[in-house]
N, C-alpha and C. Protein backbone atom coordinates (compact mmCIF):
# COMPACT_ATOMS: atom_id res chain seq x y z
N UNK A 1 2.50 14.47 -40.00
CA UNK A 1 3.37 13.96 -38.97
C UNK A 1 3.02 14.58 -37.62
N UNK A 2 2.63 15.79 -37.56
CA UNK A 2 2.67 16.65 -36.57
C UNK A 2 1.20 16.05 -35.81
N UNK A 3 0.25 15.72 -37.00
CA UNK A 3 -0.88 15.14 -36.16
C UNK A 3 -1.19 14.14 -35.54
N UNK A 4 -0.03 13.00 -35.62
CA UNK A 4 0.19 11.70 -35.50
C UNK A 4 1.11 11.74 -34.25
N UNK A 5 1.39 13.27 -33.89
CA UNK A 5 2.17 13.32 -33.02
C UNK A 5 1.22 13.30 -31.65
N UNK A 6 0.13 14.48 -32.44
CA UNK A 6 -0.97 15.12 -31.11
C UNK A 6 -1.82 13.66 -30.77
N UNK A 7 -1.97 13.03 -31.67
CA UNK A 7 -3.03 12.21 -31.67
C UNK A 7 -2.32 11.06 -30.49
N UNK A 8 -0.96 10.51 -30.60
CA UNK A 8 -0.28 9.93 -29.64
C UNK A 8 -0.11 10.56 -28.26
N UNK A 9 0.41 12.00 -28.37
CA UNK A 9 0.50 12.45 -26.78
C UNK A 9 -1.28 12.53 -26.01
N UNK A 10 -1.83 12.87 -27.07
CA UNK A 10 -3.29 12.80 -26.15
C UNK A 10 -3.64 11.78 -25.85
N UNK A 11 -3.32 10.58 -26.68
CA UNK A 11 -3.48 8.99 -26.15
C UNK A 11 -2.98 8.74 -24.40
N UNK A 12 -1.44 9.16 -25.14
CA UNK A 12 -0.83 9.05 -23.62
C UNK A 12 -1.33 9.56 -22.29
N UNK A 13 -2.09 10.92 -22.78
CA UNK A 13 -2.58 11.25 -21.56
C UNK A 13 -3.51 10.93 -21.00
N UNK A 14 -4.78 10.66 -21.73
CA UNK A 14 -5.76 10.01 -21.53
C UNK A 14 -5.59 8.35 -20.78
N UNK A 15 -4.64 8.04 -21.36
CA UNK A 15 -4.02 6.59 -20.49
C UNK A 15 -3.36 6.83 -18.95
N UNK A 16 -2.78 7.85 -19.16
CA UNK A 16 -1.99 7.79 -17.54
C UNK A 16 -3.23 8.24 -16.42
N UNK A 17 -4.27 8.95 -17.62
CA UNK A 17 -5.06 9.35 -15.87
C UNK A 17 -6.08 8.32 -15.56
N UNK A 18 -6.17 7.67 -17.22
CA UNK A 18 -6.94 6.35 -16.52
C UNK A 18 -6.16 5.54 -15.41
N UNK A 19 -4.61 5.41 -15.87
CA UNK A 19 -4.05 4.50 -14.73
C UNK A 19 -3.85 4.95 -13.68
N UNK A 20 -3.42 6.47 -13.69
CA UNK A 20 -3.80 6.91 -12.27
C UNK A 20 -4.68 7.04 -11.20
N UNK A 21 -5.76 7.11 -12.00
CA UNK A 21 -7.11 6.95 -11.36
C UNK A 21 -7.87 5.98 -10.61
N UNK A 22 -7.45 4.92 -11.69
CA UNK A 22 -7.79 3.13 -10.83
C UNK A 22 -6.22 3.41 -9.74
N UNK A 23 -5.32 3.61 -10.04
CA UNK A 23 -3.77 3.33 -9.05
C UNK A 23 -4.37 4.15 -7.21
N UNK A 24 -5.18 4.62 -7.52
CA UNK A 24 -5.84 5.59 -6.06
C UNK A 24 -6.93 5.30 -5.81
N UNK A 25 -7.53 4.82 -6.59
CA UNK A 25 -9.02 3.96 -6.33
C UNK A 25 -8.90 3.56 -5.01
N UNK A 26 -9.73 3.92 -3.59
CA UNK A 26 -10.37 3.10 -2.93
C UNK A 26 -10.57 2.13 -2.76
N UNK A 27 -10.07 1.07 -2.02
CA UNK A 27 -10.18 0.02 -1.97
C UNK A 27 -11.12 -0.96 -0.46
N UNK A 28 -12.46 -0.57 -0.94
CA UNK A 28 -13.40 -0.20 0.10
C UNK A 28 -14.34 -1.38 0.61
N UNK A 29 -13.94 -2.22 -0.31
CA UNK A 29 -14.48 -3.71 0.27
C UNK A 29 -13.85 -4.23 1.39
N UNK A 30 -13.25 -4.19 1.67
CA UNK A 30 -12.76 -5.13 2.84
C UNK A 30 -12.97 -4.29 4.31
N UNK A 31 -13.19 -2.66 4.15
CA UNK A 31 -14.14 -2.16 5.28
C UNK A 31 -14.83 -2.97 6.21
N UNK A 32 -15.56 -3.14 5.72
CA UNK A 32 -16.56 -4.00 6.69
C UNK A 32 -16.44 -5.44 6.95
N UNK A 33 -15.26 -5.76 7.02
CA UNK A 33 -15.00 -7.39 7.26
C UNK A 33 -15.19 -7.80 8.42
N UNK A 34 -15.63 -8.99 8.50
CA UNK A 34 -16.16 -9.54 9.78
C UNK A 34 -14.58 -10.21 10.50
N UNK A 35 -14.63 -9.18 11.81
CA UNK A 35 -13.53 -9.81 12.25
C UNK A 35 -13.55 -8.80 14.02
N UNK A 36 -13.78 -9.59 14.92
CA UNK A 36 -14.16 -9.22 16.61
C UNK A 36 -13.39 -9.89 17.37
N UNK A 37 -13.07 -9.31 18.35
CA UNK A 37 -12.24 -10.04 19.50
C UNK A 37 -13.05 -10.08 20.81
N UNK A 38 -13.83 -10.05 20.96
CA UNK A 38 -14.65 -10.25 21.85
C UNK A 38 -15.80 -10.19 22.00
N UNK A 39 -16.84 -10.95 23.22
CA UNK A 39 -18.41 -11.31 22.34
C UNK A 39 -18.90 -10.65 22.00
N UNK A 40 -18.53 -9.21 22.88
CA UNK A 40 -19.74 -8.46 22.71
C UNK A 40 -19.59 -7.62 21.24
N UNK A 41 -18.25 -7.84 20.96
CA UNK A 41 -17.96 -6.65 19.03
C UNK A 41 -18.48 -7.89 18.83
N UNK A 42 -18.47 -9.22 18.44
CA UNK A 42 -18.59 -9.96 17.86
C UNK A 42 -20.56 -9.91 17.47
N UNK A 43 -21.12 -9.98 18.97
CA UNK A 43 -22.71 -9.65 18.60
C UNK A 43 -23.10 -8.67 17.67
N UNK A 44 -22.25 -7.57 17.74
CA UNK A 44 -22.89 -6.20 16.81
C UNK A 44 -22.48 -6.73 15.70
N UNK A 45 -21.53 -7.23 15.84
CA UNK A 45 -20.80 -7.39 14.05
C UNK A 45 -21.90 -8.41 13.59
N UNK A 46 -22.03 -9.49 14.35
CA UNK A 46 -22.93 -10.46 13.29
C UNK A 46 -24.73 -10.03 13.27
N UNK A 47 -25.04 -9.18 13.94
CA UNK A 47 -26.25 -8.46 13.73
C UNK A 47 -26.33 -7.63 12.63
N UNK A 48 -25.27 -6.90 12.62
CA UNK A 48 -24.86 -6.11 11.11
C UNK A 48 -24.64 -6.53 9.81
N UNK A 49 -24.03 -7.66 9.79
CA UNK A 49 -23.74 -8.64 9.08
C UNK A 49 -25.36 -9.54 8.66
N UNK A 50 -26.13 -9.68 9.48
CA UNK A 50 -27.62 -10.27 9.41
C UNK A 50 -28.67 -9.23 8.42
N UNK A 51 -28.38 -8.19 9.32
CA UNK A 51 -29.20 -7.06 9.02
C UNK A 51 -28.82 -6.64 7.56
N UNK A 52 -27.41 -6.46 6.86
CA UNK A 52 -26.80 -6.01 5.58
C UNK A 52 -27.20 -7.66 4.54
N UNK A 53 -27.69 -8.54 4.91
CA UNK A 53 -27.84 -9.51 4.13
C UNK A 53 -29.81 -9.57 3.71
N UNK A 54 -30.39 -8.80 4.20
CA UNK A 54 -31.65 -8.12 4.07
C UNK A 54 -31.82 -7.55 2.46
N UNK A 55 -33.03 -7.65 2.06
CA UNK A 55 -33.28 -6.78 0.59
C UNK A 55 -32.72 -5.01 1.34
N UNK A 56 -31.90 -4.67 0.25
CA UNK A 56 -31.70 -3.33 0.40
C UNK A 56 -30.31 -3.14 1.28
N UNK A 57 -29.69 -4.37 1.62
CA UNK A 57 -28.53 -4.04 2.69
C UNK A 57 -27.32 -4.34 1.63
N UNK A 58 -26.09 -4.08 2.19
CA UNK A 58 -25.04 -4.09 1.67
C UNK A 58 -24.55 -5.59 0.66
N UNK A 59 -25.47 -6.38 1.23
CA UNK A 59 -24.75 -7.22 0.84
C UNK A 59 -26.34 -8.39 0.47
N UNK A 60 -27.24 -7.60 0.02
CA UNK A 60 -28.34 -8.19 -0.18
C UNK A 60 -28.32 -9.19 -1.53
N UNK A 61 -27.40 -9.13 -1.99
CA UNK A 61 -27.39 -9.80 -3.64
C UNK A 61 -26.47 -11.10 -3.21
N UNK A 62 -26.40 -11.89 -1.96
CA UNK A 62 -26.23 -13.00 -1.20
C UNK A 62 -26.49 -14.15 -1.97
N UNK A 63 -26.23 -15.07 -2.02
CA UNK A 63 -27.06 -16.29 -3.06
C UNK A 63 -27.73 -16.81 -1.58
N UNK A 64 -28.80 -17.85 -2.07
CA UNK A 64 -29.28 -18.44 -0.63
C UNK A 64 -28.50 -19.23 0.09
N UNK A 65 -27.32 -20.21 -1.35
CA UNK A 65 -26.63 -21.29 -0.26
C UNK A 65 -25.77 -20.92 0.47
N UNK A 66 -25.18 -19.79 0.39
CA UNK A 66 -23.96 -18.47 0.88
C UNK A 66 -24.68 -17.79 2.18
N UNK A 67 -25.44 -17.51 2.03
CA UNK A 67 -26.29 -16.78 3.21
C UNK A 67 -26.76 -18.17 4.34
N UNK A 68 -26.96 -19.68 3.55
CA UNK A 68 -26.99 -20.50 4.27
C UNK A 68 -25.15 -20.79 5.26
N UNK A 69 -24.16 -20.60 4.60
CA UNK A 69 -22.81 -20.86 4.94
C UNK A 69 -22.56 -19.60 5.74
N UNK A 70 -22.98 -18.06 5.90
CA UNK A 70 -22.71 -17.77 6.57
C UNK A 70 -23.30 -17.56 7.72
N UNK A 71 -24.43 -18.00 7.82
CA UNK A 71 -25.30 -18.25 9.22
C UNK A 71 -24.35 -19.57 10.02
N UNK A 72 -23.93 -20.54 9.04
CA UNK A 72 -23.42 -21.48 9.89
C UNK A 72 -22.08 -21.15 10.64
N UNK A 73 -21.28 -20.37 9.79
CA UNK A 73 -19.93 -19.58 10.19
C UNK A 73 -20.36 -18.85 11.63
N UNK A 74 -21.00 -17.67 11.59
CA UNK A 74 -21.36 -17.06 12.39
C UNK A 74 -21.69 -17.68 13.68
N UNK A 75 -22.55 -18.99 13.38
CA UNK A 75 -23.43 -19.76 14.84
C UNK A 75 -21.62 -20.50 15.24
N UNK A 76 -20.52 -20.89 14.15
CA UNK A 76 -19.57 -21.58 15.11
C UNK A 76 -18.80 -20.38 15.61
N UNK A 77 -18.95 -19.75 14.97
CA UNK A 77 -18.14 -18.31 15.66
C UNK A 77 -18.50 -17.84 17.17
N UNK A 78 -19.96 -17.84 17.17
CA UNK A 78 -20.78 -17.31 18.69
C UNK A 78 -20.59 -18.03 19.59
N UNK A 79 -20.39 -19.74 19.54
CA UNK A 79 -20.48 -20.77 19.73
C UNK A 79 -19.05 -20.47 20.53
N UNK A 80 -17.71 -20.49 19.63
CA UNK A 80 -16.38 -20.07 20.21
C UNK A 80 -16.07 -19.05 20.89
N UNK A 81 -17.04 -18.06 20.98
CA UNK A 81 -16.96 -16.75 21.84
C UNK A 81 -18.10 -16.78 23.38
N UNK A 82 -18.61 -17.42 22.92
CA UNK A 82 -19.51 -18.47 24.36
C UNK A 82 -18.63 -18.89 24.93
N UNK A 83 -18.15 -19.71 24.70
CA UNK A 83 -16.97 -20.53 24.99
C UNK A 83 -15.85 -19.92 25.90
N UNK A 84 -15.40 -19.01 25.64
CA UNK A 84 -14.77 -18.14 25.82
C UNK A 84 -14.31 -16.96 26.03
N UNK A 85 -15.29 -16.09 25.58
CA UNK A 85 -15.24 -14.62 25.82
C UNK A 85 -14.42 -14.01 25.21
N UNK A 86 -13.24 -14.44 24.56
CA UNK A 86 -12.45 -13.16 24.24
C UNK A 86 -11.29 -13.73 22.73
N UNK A 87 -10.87 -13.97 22.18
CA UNK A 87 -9.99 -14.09 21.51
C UNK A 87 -8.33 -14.60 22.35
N UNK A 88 -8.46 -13.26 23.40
CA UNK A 88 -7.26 -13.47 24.20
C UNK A 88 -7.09 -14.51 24.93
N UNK A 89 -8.29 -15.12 25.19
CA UNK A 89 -8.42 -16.37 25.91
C UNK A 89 -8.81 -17.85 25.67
N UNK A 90 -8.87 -17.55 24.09
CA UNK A 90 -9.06 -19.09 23.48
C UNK A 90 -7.85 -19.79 23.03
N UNK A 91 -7.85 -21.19 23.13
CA UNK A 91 -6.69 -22.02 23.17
C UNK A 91 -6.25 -21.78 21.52
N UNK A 92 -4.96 -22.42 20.95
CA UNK A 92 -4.51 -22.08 19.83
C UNK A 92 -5.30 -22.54 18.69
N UNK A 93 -6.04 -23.96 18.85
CA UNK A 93 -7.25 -24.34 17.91
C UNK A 93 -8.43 -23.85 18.01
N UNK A 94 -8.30 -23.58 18.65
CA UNK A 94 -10.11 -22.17 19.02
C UNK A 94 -9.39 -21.32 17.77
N UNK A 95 -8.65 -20.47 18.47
CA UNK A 95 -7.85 -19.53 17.77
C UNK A 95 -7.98 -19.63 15.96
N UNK A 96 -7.23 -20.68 15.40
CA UNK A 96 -7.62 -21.23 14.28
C UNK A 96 -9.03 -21.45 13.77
N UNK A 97 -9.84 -22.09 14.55
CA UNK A 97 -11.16 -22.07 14.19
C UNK A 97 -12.03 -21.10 13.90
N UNK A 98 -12.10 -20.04 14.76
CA UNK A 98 -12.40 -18.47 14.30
C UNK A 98 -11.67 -18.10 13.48
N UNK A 99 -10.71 -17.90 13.10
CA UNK A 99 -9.87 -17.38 12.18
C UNK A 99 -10.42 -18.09 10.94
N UNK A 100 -10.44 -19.23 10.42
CA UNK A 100 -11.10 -19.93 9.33
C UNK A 100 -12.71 -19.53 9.05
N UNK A 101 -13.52 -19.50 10.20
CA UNK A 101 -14.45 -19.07 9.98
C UNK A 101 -14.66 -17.37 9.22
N UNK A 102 -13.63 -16.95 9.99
CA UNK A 102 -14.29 -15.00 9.52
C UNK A 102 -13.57 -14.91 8.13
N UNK A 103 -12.69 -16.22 7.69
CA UNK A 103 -11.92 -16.04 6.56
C UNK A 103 -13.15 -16.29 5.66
N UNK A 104 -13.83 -17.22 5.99
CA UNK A 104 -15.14 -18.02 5.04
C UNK A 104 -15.83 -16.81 4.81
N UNK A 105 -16.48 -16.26 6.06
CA UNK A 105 -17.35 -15.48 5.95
C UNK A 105 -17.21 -13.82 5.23
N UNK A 106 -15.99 -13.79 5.43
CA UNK A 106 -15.35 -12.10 4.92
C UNK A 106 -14.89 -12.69 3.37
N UNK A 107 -14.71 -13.79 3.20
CA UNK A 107 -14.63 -13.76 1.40
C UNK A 107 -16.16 -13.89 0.30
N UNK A 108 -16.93 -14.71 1.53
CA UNK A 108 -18.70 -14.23 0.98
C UNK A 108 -18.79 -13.13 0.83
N UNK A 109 -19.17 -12.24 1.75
CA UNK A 109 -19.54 -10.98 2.45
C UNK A 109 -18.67 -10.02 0.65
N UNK A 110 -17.35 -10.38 0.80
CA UNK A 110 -16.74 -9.64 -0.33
C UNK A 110 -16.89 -9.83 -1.96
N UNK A 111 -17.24 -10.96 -1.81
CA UNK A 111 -17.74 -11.40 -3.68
C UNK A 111 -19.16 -10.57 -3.65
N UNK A 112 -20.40 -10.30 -2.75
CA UNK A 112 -21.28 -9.99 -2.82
C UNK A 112 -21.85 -8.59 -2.67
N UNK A 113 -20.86 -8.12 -2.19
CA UNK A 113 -20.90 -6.82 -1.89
C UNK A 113 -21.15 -5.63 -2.88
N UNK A 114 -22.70 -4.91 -2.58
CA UNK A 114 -22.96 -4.28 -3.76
C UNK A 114 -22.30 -2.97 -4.12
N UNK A 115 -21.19 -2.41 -3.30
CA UNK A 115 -20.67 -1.79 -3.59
C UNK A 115 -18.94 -1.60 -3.97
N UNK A 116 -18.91 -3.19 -4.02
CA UNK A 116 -17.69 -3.33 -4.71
C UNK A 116 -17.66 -3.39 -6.52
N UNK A 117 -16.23 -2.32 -6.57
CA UNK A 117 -16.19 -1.68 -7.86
C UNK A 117 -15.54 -3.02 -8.52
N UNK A 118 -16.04 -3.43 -10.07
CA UNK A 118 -15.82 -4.08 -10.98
C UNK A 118 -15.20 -3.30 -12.04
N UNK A 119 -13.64 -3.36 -12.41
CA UNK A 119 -13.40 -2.21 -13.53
C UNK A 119 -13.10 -3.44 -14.77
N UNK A 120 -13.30 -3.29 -16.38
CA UNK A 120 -13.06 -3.92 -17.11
C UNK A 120 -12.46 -3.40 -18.15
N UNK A 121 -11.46 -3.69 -18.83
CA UNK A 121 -11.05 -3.23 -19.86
C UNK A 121 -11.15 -4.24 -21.05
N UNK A 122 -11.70 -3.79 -22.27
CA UNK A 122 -12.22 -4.25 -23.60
C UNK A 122 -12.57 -3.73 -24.71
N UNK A 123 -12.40 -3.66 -25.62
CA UNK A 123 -12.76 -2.96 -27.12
C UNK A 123 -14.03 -2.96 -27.29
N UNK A 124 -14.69 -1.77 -27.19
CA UNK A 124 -15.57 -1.81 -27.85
C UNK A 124 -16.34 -2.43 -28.71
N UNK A 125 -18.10 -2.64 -29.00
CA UNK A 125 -17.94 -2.93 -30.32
C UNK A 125 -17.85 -1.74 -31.62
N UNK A 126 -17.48 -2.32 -32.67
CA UNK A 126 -16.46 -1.27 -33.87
C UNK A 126 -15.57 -0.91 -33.85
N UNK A 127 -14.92 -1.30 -32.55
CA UNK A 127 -13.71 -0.78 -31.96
C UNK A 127 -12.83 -1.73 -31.62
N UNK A 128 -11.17 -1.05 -32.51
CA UNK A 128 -10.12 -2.48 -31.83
C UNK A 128 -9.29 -1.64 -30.42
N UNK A 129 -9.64 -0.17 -30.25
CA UNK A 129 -9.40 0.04 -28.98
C UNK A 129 -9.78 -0.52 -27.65
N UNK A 130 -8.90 -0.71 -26.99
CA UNK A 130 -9.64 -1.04 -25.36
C UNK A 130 -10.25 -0.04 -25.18
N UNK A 131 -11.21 -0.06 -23.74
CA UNK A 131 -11.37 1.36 -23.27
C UNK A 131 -11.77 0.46 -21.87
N UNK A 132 -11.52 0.99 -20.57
CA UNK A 132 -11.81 0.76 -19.30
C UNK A 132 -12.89 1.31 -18.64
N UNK A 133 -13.79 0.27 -17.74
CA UNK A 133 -15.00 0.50 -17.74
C UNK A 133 -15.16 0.02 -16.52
N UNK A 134 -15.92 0.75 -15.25
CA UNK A 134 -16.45 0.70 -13.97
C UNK A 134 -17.34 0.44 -13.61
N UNK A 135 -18.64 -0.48 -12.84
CA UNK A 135 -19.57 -0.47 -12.23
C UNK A 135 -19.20 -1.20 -11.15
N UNK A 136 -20.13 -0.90 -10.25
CA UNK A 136 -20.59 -1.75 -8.89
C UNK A 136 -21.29 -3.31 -9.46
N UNK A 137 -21.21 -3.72 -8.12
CA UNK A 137 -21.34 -5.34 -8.17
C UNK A 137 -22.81 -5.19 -8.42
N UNK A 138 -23.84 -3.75 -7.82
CA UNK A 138 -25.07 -4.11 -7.12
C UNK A 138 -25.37 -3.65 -8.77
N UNK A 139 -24.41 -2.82 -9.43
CA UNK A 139 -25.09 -2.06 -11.00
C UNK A 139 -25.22 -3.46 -11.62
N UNK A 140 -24.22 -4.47 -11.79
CA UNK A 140 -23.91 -5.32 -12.31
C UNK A 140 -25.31 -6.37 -12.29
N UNK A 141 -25.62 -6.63 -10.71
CA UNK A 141 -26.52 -7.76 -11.01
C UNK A 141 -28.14 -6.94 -11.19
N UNK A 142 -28.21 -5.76 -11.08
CA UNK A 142 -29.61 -5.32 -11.11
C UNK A 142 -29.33 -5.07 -13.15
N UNK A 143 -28.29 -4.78 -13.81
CA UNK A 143 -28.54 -4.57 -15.19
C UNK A 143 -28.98 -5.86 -15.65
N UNK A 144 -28.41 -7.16 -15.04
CA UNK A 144 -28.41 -8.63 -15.68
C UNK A 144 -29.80 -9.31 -15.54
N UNK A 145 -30.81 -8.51 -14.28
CA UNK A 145 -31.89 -8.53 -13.69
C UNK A 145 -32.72 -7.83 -14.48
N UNK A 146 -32.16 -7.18 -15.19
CA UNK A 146 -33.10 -6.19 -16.52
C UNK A 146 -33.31 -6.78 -17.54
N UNK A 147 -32.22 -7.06 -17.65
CA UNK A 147 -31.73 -7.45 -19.38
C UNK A 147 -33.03 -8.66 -19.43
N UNK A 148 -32.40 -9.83 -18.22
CA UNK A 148 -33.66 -11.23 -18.28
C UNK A 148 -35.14 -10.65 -18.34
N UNK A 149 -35.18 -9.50 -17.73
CA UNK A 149 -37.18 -9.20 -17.01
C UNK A 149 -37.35 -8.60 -18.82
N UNK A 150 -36.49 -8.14 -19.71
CA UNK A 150 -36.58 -7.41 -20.60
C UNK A 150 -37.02 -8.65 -21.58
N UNK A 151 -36.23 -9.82 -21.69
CA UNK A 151 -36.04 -10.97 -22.26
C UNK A 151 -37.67 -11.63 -22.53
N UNK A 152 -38.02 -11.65 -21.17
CA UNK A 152 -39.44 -12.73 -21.12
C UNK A 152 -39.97 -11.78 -21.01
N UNK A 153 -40.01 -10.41 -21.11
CA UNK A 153 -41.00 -10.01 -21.89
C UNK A 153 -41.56 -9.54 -23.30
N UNK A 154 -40.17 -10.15 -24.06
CA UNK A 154 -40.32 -9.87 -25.46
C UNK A 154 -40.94 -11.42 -25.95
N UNK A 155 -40.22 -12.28 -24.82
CA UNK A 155 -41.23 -13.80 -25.30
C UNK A 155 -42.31 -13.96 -25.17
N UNK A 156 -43.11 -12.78 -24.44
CA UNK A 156 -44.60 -13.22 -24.26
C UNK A 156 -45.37 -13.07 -25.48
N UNK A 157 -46.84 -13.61 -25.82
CA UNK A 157 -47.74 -13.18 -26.67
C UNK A 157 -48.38 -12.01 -27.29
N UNK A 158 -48.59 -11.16 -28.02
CA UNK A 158 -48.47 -9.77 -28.09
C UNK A 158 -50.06 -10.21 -27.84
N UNK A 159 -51.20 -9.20 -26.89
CA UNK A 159 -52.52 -9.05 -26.44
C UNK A 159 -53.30 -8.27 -27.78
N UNK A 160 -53.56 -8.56 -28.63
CA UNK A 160 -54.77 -7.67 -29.46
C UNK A 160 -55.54 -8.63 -30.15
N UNK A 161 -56.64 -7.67 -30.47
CA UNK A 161 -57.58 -7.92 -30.92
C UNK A 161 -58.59 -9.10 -30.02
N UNK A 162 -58.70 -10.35 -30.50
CA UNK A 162 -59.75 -11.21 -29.56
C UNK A 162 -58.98 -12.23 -29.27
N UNK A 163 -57.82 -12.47 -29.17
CA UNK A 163 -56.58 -13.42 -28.87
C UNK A 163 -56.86 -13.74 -27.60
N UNK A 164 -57.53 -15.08 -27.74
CA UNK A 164 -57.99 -16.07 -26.84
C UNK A 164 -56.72 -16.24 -25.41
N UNK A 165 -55.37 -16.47 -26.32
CA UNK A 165 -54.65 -16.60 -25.31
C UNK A 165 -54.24 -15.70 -24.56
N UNK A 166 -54.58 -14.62 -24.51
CA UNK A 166 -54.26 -13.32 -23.47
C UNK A 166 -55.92 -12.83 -22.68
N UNK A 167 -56.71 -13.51 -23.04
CA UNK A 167 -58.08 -13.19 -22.12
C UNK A 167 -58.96 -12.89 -22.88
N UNK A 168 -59.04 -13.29 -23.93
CA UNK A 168 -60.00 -12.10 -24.98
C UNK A 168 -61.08 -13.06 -25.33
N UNK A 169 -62.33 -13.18 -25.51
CA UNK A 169 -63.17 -13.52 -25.86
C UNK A 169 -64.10 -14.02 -27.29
């Protein structure tokens, strides 16, 4: 009885600091959201925003048609700050129009972002316990980028001996 006791309170504890732990988690994606009130934040921001959509930048794991949607966001964005100069000085549908745009563009920017944390909770396999589990977006698509490069290379032809189809003579 007594062990059925320990075995529950250590459960418990092990659970509260998991929940405590995600409950304080950082919530660090939305940092860098695209959002300027005037041309000139607006230039740095979408240079940054250009530059982080680069191999190796924040937000390099972009799909192409997304990186196509936010070039277009951005050009009506520059377009409305041409226009205008300032936020403070665009009419109430300007107003709206930027606002829709950085909404488009800051919910890309955030699905893609390689350093946004993915936590999952699921049983193991052999296991009918859950257990909760963390990676980044960028761990996520470079493991799935393994797993495939791992894939076609177990489909290829194994090279020995005089096996015509790998170069052999």
């Amino acid at each position: 009885m007594k062990t059925i006791a320990r075995v529950v309170a250590a459960f418990a504890v092990m659970a509260s600091v998991c929940v405590c732990g995600l409950a304080f988690a950082k919530e660090h994606y939305r940092e860098g959201s695209v959002k300027a009130d005037t041309k000139e934040a607006f230039e740095t921001l979408a240079a940054s925003v250009r530059r982080d959509m680069q191999p190796g930048g924040k937000y390099e794991y972009i799909k192409p048609d997304e990186a196509k949607t936010v070039e277009k966001k951005l050009g009506e964005m520059d377009k409305l700050f041409e226009d205008s100069g300032a936020v403070a000085n665009m009419k109430e549908d300007q107003k709206i129009a930027l606002f829709n745009a950085q909404e488009t563009v800051n919910s890309i920017l955030t699905l893609r972002d390689r350093d946004r944390v993915i936590c999952k909770k699921e049983a193991p396999v052999g296991s009918h316990i859950p257990v909760t589990t963390c990676h980044t977006y960028g761990q996520e698509v470079e493991a799935r980028e393994g797993s495939k490069k791992l894939m076609d290379d177990w489909g290829r032809p194994l090279c020995v001996g005089s096996n015509l189809a790998c170069g052999g003579k």
